[in-house]
Structure formats: structure tokens, C-alpha cells
Protein backbone atom coordinates (compact mmCIF):
# COMPACT_ATOMS: atom_id res chain seq x y z
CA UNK A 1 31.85 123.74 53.81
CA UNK A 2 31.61 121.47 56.39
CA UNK A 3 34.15 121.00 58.97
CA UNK A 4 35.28 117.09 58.67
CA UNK A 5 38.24 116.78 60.57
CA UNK A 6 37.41 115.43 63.74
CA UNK A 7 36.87 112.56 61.89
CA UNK A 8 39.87 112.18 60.09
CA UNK A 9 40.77 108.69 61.21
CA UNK A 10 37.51 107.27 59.64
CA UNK A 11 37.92 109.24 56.38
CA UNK A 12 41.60 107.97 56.29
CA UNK A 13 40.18 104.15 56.60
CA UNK A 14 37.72 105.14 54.20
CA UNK A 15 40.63 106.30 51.91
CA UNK A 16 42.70 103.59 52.13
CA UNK A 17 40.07 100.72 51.22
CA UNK A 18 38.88 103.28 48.15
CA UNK A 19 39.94 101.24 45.28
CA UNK A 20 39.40 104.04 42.76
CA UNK A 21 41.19 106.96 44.88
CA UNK A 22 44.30 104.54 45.24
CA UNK A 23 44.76 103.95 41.69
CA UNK A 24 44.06 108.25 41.14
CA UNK A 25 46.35 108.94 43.97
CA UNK A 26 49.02 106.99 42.42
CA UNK A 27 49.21 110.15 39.58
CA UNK A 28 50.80 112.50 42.19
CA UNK A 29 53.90 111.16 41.41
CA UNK A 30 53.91 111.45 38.00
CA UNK A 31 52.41 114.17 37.84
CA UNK A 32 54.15 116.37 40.57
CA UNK A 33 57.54 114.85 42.37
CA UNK A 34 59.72 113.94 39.07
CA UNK A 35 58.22 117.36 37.20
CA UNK A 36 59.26 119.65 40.49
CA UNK A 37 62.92 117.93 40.49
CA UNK A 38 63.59 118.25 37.33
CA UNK A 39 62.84 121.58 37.13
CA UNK A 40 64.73 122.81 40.31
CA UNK A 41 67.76 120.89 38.70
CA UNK A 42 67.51 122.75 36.08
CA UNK A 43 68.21 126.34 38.21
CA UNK A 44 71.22 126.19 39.91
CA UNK A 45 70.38 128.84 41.84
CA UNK A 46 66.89 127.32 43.33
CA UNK A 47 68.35 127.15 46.91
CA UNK A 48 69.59 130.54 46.87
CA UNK A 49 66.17 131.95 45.60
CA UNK A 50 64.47 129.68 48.47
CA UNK A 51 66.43 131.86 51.02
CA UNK A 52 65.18 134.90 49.21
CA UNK A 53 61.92 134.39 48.79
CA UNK A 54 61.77 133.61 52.41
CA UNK A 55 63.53 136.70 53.56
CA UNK A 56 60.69 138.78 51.50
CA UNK A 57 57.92 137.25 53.27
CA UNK A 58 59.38 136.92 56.62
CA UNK A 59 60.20 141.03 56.86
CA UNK A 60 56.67 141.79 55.24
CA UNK A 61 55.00 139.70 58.00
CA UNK A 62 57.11 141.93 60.36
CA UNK A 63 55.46 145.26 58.75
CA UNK A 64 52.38 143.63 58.06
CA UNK A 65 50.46 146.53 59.18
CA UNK A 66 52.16 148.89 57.60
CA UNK A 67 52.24 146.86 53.54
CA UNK A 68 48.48 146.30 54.04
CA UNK A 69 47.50 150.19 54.76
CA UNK A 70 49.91 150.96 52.09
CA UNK A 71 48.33 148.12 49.73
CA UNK A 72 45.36 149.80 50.45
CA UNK A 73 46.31 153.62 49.72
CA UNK A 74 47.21 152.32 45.91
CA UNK A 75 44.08 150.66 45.75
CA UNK A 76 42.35 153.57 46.06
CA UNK A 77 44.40 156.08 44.09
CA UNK A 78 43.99 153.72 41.32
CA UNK A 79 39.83 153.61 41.72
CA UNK A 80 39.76 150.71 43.43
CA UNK A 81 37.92 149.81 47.04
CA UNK A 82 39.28 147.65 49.63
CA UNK A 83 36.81 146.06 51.84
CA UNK A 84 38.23 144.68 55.35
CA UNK A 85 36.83 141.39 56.86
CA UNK A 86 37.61 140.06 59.95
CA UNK A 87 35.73 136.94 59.55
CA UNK A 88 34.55 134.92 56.92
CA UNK A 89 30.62 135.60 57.31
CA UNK A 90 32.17 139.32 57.25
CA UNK A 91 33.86 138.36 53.41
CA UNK A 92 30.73 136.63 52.23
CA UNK A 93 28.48 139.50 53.48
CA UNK A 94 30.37 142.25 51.58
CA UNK A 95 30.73 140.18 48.17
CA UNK A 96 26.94 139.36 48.27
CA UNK A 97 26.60 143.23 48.85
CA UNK A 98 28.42 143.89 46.21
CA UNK A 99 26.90 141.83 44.05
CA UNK A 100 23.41 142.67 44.62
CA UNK A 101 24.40 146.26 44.02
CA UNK A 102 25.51 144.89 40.60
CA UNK A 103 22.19 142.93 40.34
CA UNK A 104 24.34 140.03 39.68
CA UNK A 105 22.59 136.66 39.08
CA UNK A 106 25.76 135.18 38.09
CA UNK A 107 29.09 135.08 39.09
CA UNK A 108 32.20 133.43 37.90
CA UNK A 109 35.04 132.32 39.55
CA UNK A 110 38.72 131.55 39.30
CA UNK A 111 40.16 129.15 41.71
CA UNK A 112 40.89 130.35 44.89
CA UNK A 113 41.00 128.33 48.06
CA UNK A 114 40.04 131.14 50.27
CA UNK A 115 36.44 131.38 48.59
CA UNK A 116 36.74 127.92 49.79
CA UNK A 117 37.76 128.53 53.18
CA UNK A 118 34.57 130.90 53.92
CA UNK A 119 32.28 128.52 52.15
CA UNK A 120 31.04 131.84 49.04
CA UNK A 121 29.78 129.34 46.26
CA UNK A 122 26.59 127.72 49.18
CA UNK A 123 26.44 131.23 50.51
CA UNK A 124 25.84 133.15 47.09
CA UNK A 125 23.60 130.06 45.92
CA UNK A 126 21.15 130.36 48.82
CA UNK A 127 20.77 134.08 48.08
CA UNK A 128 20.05 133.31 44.78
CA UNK A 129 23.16 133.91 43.06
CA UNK A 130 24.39 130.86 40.32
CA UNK A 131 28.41 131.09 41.13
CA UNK A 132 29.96 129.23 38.07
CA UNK A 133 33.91 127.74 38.72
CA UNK A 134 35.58 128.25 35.60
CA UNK A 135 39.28 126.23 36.42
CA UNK A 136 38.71 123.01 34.59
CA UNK A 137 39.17 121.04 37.85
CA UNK A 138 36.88 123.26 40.10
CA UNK A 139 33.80 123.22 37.35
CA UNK A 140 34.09 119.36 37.64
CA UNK A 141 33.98 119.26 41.17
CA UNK A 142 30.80 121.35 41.91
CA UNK A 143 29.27 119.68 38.94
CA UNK A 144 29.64 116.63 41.36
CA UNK A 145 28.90 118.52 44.54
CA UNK A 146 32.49 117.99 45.95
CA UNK A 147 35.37 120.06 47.25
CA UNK A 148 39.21 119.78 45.80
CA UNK A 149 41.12 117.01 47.22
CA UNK A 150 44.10 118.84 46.25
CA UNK A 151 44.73 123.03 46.47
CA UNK A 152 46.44 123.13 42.89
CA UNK A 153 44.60 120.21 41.65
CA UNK A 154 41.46 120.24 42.91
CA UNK A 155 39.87 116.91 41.16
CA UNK A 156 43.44 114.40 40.85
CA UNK A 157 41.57 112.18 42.71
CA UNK A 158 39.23 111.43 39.60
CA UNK A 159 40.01 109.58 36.59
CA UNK A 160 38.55 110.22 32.90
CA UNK A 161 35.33 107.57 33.11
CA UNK A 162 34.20 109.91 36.05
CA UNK A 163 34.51 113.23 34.56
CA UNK A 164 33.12 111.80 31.25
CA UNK A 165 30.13 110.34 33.34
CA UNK A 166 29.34 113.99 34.86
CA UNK A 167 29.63 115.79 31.82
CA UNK A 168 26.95 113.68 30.49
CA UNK A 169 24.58 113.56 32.91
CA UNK A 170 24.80 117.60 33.34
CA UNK A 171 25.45 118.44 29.91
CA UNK A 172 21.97 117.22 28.98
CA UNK A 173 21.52 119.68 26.31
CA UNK A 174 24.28 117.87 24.03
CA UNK A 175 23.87 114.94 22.03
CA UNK A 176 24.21 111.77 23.53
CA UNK A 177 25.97 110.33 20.89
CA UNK A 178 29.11 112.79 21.02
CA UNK A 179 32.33 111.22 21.78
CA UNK A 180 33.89 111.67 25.13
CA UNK A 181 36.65 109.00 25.29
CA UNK A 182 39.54 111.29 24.77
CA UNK A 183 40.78 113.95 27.31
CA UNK A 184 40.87 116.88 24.71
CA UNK A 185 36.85 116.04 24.17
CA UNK A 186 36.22 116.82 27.78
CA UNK A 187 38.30 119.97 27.51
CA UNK A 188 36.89 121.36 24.57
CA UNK A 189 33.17 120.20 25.53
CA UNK A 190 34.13 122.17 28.92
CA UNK A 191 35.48 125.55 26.95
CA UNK A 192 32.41 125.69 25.11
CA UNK A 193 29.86 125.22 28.20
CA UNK A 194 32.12 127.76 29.86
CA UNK A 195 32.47 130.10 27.25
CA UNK A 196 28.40 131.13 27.63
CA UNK A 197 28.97 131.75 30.90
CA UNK A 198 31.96 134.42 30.55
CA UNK A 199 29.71 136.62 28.73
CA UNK A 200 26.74 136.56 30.70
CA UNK A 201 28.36 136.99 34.38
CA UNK A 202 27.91 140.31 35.87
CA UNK A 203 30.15 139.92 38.43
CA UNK A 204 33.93 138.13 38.18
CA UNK A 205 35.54 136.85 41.30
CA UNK A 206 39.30 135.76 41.84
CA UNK A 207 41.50 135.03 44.48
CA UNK A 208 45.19 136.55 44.52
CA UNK A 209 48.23 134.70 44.70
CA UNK A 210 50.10 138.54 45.86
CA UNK A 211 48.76 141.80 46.89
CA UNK A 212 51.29 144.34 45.76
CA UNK A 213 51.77 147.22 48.36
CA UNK A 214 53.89 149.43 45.42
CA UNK A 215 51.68 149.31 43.13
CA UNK A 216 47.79 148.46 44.59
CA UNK A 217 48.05 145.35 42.01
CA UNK A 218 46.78 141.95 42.23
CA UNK A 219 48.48 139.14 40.99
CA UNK A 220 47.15 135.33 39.49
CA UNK A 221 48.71 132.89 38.40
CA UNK A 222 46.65 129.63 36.02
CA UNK A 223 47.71 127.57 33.28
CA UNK A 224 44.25 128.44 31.15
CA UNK A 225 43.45 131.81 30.95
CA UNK A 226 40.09 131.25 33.19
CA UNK A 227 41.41 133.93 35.60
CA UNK A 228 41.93 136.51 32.79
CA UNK A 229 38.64 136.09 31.58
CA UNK A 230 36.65 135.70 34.85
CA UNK A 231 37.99 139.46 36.14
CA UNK A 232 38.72 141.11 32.69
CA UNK A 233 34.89 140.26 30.90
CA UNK A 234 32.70 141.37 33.45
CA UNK A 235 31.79 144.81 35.40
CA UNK A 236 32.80 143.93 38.15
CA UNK A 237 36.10 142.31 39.19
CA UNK A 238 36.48 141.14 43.44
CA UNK A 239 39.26 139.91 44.60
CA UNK A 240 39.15 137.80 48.03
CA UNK A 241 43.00 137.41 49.60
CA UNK A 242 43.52 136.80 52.93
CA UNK A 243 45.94 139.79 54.80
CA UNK A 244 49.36 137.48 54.49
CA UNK A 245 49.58 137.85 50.33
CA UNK A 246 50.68 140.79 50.62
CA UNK A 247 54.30 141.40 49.52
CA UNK A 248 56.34 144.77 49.10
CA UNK A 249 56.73 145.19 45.56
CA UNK A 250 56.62 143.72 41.94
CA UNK A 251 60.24 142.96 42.04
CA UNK A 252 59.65 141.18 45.59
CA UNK A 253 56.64 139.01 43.61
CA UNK A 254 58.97 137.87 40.63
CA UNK A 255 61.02 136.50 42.84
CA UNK A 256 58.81 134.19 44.55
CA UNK A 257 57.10 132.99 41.31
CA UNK A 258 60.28 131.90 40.02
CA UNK A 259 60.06 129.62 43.51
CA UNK A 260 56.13 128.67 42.65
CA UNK A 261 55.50 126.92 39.52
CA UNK A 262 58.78 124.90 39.71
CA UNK A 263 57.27 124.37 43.19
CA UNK A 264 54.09 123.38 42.16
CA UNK A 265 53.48 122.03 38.50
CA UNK A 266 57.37 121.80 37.70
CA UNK A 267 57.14 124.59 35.00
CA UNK A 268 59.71 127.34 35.35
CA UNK A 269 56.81 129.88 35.12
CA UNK A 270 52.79 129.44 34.76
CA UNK A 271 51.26 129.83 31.42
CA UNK A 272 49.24 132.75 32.56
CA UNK A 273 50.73 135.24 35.02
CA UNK A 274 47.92 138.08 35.30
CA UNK A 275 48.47 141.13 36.99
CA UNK A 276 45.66 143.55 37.90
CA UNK A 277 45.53 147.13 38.77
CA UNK A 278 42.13 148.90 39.81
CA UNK A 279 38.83 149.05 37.43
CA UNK A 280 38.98 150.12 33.81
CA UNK A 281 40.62 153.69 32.85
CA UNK A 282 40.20 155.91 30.14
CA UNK A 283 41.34 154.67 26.97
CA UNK A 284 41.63 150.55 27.89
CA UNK A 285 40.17 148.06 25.56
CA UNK A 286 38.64 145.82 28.40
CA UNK A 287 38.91 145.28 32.41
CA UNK A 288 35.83 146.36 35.09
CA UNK A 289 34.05 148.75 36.05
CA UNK A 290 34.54 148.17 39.57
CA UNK A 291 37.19 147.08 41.04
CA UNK A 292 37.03 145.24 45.00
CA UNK A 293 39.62 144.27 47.19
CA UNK A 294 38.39 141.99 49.67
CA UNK A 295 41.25 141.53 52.67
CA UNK A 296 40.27 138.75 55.34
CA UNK A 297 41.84 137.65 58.50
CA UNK A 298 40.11 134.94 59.61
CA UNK A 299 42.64 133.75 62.63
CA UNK A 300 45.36 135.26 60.70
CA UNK A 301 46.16 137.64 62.83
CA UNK A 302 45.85 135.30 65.80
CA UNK A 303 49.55 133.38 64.38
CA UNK A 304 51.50 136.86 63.91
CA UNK A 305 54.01 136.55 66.76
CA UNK A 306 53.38 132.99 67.79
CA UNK A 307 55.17 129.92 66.93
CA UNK A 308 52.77 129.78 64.04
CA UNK A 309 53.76 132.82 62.19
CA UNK A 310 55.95 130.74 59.49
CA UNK A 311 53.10 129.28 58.47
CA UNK A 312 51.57 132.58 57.06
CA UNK A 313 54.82 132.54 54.33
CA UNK A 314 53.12 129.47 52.66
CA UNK A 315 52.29 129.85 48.95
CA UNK A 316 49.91 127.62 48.05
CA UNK A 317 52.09 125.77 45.53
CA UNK A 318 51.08 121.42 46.91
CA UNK A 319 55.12 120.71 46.92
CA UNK A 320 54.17 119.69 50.78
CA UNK A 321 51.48 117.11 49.88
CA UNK A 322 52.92 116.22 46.83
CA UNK A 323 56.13 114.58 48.67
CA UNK A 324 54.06 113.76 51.78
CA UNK A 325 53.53 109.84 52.47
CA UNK A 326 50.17 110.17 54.70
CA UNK A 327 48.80 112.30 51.33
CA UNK A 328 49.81 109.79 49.24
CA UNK A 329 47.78 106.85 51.10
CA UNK A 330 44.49 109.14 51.72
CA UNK A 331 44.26 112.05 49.79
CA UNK A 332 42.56 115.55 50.32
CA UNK A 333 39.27 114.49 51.42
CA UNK A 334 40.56 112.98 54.41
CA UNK A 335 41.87 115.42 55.80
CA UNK A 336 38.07 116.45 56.46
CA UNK A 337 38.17 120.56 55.56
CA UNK A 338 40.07 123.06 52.80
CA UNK A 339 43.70 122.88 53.21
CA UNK A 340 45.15 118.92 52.92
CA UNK A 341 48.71 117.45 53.49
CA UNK A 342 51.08 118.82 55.74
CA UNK A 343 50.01 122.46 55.37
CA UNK A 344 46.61 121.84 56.36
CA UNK A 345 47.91 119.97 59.35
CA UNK A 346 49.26 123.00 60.51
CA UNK A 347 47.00 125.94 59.45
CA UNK A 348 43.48 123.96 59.69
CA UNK A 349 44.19 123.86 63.85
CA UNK A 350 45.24 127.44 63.04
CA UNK A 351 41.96 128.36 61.82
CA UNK A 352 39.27 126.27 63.55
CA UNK A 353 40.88 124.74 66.29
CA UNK A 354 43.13 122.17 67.82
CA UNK A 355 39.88 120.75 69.08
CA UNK A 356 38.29 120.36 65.84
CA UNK A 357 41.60 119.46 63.76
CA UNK A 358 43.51 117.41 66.40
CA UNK A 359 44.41 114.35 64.26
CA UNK A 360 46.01 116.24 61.58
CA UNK A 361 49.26 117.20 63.22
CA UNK A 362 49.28 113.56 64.47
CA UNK A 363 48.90 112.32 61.16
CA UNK A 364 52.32 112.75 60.17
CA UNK A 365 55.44 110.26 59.84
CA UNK A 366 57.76 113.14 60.52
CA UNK A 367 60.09 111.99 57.79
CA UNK A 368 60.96 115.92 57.01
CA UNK A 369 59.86 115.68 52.89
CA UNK A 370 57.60 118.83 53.33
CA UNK A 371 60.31 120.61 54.96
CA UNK A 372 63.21 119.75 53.13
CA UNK A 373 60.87 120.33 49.42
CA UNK A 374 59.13 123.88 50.48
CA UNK A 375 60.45 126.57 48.92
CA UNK A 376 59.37 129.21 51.63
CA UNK A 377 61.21 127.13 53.98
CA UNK A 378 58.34 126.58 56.71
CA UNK A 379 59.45 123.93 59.02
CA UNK A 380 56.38 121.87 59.27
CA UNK A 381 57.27 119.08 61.59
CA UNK A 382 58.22 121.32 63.78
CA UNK A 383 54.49 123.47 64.02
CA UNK A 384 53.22 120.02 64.02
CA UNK A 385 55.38 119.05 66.61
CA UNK A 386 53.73 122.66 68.23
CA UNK A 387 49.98 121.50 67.88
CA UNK A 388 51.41 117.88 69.74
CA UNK A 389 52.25 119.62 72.58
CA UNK A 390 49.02 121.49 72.71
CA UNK A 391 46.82 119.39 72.49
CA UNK A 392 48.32 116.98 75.14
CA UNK A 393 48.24 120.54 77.21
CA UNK A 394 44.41 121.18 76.67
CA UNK A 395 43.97 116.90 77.24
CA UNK A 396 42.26 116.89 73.58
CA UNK A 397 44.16 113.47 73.29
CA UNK A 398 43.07 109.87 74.31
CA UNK A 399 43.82 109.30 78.21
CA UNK A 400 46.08 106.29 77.48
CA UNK A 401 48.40 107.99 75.07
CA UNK A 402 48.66 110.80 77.68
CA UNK A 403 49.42 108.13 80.04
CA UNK A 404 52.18 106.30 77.69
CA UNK A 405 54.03 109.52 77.37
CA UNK A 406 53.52 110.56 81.60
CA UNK A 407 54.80 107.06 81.69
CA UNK A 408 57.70 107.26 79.48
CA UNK A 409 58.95 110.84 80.99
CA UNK A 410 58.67 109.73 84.16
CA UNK A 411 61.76 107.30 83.15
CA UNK A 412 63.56 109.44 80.74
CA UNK A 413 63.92 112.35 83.67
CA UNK A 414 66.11 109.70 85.78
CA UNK A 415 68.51 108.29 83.69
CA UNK A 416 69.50 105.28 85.88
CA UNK A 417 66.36 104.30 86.29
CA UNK A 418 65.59 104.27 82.85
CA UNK A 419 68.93 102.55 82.30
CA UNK A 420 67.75 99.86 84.74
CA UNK A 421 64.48 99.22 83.50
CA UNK A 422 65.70 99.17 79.87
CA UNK A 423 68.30 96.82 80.41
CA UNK A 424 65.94 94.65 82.35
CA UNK A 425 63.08 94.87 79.28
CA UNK A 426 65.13 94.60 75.96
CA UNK A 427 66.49 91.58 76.68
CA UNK A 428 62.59 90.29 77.62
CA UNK A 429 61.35 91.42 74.19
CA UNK A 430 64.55 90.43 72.49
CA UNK A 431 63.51 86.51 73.81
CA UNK A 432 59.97 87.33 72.65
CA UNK A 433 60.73 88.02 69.17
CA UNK A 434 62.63 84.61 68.70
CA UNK A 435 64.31 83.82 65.42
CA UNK A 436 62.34 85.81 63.31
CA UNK A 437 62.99 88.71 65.45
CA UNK A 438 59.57 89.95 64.81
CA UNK A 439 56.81 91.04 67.55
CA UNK A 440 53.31 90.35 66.51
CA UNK A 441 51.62 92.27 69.58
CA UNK A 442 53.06 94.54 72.65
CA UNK A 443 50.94 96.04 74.98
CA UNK A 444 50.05 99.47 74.55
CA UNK A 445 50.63 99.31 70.49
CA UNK A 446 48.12 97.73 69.29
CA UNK A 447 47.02 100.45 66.94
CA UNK A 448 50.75 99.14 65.35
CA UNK A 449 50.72 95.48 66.20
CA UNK A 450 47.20 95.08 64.43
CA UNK A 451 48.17 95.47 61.06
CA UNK A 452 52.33 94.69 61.00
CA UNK A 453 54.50 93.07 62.90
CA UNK A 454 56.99 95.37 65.19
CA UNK A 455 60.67 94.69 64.85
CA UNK A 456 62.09 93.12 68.12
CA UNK A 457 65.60 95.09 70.06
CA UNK A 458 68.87 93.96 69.91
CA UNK A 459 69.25 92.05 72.97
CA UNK A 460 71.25 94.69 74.80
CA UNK A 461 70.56 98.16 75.07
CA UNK A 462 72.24 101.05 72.77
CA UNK A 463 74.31 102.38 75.89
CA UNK A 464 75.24 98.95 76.59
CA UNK A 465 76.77 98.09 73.12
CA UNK A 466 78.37 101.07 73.06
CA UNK A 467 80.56 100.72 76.24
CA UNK A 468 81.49 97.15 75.04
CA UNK A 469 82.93 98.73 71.78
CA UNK A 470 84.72 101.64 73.82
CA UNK A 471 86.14 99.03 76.03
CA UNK A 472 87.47 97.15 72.55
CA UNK A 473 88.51 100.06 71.36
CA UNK A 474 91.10 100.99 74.26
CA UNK A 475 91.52 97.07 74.55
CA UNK A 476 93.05 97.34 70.95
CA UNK A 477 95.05 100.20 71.50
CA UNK A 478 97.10 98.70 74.24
């Protein structure tokens, strides 16, 4: 996938005069904000299991070391193989190893944003490997050659007439005259293009929403039963998690999942909770014959420690971009690589770069939503606040904003200058604004003053209204 990013502030313009995204976009709500609150009402104890849940992943990130090798010991013993990659090129290297050892020519897939992240479906295409998607919103997507806008709902920024359009033009085989209006016709006419394609995969490749160390199981969670048939139907079954899903034990995983899906889709659990442990033994009906683990890093590492570590307790459950006013005006694409919203404005940096992903963290109203609606807890504003600070130290930011803040400290170090030099402007743009108390330009904010009107100041200063109500104050008590 290519990196987009650095051009995030032409994607967002893009985004905003997008007619058709707009009117998609405006589905998030309904979709995800009312669902997730009514559903957390519902459990009394949702703040409490917040805590919890955060508790679990904070002291596994501690040990991390010491779950993964243990992780990997169950693997083993149960006749599994983990494979470590450091990189992504490493990951895509040993699944297209794998597969050609399994003379694979096709491959399905669950969703998983990490296969996303190291860019499998191009990789195993140019080596002539057909990887199918089999989550309803990923198969539409690469039928249009796109990536997900969203990382539960990969295609929200589509309506029906699009989908409909796509299914006809690549499900050539059918009759044209087959009706497509309804939402259930594009479902079923999916199931049965997808069904074909169970069967004949050799190889089956999911992500993992846990790794658990106790028991050497992987765990998915989907609301259609793709996942169960993508690892259980054929021979080979590959998992690709990066190193921070790991959690201590089963117990430790119920307990976030009773965070997720009210989290996520505003269901108190998914449909499908599938939990997988090594290939197929003696005696079972179905499952693999091979059973891979793939664990990557990938810059991982790199945050254990740091002010970014909080980040690696994220879940993958969209409550961030769901609630998040910048996502609601762009969308996913935007945002220019895998991860969207305020997540991906902290762990895209993370993973590529402050110098590729810059804008992200600045592309944030800092109203606290993500915060305040995670239910790991991660204090986003703040690591965005982090990759600010950084990138004004590395000068990755436009010489006159550096300049406006040098400016601005430069006053705000010596408070009676600053007190001087307020009380002399405020007044000055006070007069400006006039009656309607509106400025239509100010130098230096023109990036504001182009599109809205800023609000003029009082015509005193804060600390001078204040000591005029202290002096009424003892005045009155007299």
C-alpha cells in the first residue's frame, strides 16, 4: 500500500468537496455512536471493566517478552509453528514461503488490518498467488481496487448503487437481468461467489484479535462466520498478529471482549467469537493441517518504554474515529495509509515516521471524544500532543508556525510583558471587530480567517476582568 499521508491536507480538501463520501460519512452516526451508548448503558459495570481491561494489557506489555516466548512454547506443544518477523517484507516473505510449500494458488482471507499494514494481498498477487477477501466489506473493496476507509468497516464510505455497480461489472458470469436493488441481493449474490472460493483455497489466512500465552490459542472475532471458514476449510491455517495481541490468558481475553463489541458495533458480544488452537488432531471433524503463527514487530518494539507505549493497548474496535469530528468531515482515505482517525494519528508516525505522517497528529480538534470513549483508556490527545512537540523538534513543520509559537513563548515566559502587550492588543482587536464582534482576517490566521470569521476579545483582558470583580467583591463586603 502506498504511503499517502504526507498529503493529507489535499486528501482532506478532496474529502470535504466529495459529495458522495459526505452523504456515506453521515452513517457513522447511526451506525456506531447511538449503538455503542446504548449498549455501555446497558452494563453498569462498563467503567469498571474499562479499568480492567486496561490493567491486563498494561502488565502484559510490561512482560512482553516473557507472554510472547511463552505464547510460543504452547504453539508448539500443540503442533503449531511460530514464525518471527521483524519487518513486514520479513511477514510477507515467510507467508509466501509457506504458501508455495503448500503449492497454494489461492488464498483466502479474513479481515485483518495487519495484512494491510505490510501490503500481503499486491505481494502474493505478483508472485502469482489470487488472495481472495472473504469479509463482505473487504471483497468489495479489492473488487474496486481500494483500501478500507474504516478498520471495522472497511467500505462505510460506499453506498448500495456502488456496490451494486461492482458486483455487476465483476460478476460477469451472472445474468444481467438479476435483481440487485435490495441489500440482502448483494449479500446473498456475495455468499454464493464466495462460497466457490472456500473450497478451492489451499491456504487460509487470518489475523488475531488475541494471542493467548496459556493456552497457544488464537482468537477472532466477525459477525459472518468468514473467519471460521477461511482457517477451518483449508490445509493450511496462518495467522499474522503483530507482538502486542498477546494477552495472559483466556480469562484475561473475555474480559476485554466484553469491552470490544460494545466498543465497536454496540453488540454486547460479536456473532462469531472463534478461538483456535494448533492444526488438526486426531479424532477432529475439520481444522488444518498446518498450523502458522506469524508474530511481527514492525516498530513495535521501538514504542515499548516510550511515551508511545499506551498506544500498543489499542484494540482495534473504531470507538476513536467513530466519535472523532476530523473523521467525520474526511473519512479513512484521508488520512493517506492503514490506520484512520485518532489512532492512526498516533501509531501511523509510530510506524513510518513523523516525517511521513506529520499532519495527522495536527489534524485533531483536541476536544478529548477519543479519549473519554476508548475503552483501553489510551489518552490520545496527549500522544498527539507527543508527535507536536516532535515534530516542531526535528523542524518537520512550516517555518512560520514555528515562528508563531517562538513568538508566542517568548511572551508567555515573562508574564508582565505579556500582560503589557495583551492589554495593549485586545482592546485593538476588540475596536476591530465592531458591533458584530466578528474578525474577518488577522494576520498570521489566515488558514482560519479564509473560510470563517474569528470571534473578536472582550475588550479587556481575562486578568483584567478578574481584578475588577475581586475589587467588587471586597467592595461589597465592606
Amino acid at each position: 500500500m502506498q504511503i499517502g499521508s504526507p498529503a493529507f491536507k489535499q486528501n482532506a480538501h478532496d474529502a470535504l468537496g466529495d459529495v458522495q463520501l459526505q452523504k456515506a460519512l453521515g452513517n457513522v452516526r447511526r451506525g456506531f455512536i447511538d449503538k455503542r451508548k446504548k449498549a455501555t448503558d446497558r452494563l453498569p459495570e462498563f467503567d469498571a471493566l474499562r479499568d480492567e481491561a486496561k490493567r491486563i494489557k498494561d502488565h502484559t506489555l510490561s512482560h512482553l517478552d516473557f507472554y510472547l516466548e511463552a505464547y510460543e512454547r504452547k504453539v508448539t506443544a500443540s503442533g503449531g509453528r511460530v514464525h518471527w518477523a521483524e519487518t513486514a517484507e520479513d511477514a510477507r516473505n515467510i507467508v509466501l514461503d509457506i504458501c508455495q510449500a503448500a503449492r497454494a494458488r489461492s488464498v483466502t482471507k479474513g479481515k485483518s488490518m495487519i495484512t494491510e499494514e505490510i501490503a500481503l494481498n499486491d505481494f502474493l498477487a505478483e508472485n502469482g498467488i489470487r488472495p481472495v477477501e472473504t469479509d463482505l466489506g473487504e471483497y468489495i473493496i479489492q473488487l474496486r481496487g481500494e483500501h478500507p476507509s474504516h478498520i471495522i468497516a472497511p467500505a462505510v464510505h460506499l453506498n448500495k448503487e456502488q456496490v451494486e455497480m461492482d458486483f455487476r461489472r465483476v460478476h460477469d458470469h451472472l445474468p444481467v437481468a438479476r435483481d440487485l436493488s435490495e441489500p440482502e441481493a448483494l449479500l446473498n449474490e456475495a455468499r454464493m461467489v464466495l462460497r466457490k472460493e472456500y473450497v478451492t483455497a489451499d491456504v487460509g489466512i487470518t489475523g488475531a484479535n488475541f494471542l493467548v500465552a496459556e493456552t497457544g490459542s488464537s482468537i477472532i472475532v466477525t459477525n459472518e462466520g468468514n473467519g471460521d471458514l477461511t482457517q477451518a476449510l483449508p490445509k493450511v491455517h496462518v495467522v499474522v498478529a503483530s507482538i502486542e495481541k498477546v494477552v495472559p490468558t483466556l480469562e484475561d481475553a473475555s474480559q476485554i471482549l466484553r469491552v470490544l463489541a460494545r466498543s465497536a458495533t454496540g453488540q454486547e458480544t460479536s456473532v462469531y467469537t472463534t478461538v483456535s488452537t494448533g492444526p488438526r488432531r486426531k479424532g477432529d471433524p475439520d481444522g488444518p493441517e498446518e498450523y502458522h503463527v506469524i508474530l511481527l514487530d514492525n516498530g513495535r518494539s521501538s514504542m515499548l518504554g516510550t511515551e508511545f507505549q499506551d498506544m500498543l493497548r489499542c484494540i482495534r474496535c473504531g470507538a476513536c474515529m467513530n466519535h472523532c469530528p476530523v473523521y467525520h468531515a474526511v473519512g479513512g482515505h484521508a488520512y493517506g495509509w492503514v490506520y484512520p482517525g485518532p489512532m492512526g494519528a498516533v501509531l501511523t508516525p509510530s510506524l513510518i515516521g513523523v516525517d511521513k505522517a506529520g499532519h495527522l497528529p495536527n489534524a485533531s480538534t483536541f476536544c478529548g471524544r477519543c479519549e473519554e470513549v476508548c475503552p483501553m483508556r489510551i489518552p490520545l490527545p496527549r500522544m498527539m500532543r507527543n508527535w507536536r512537540e516532535r515534530e516542531f523538534e526535528r523542524r518537520l513543520n512550516p517555518a512560520a508556525q514555528r515562528f508563531g509559537l517562538r513568538f508566542w513563548a517568548f511572551f508567555a515566559r515573562r508574564p508582565r510583558l505579556y500582560k503589557l502587550g495583551a492589554g495593549l492588543v485586545i482592546p485593538f482587536l476588540a475596536a476591530l471587530g465592531g458591533r458584530k464582534r466578528r474578525l474577518g482576517w488577522l494576520p498570521l490566521a489566515g488558514g482560519w480567517t479564509r473560510h470563517r470569521e474569528m470571534p473578536a476579545p472582550e475588550s479587556r483582558t481575562f486578568m483584567q476582568q478578574w481584578r475588577d470583580r475581586e475589587t467588587l467583591k471586597q467592595d461589597a463586603g465592606r
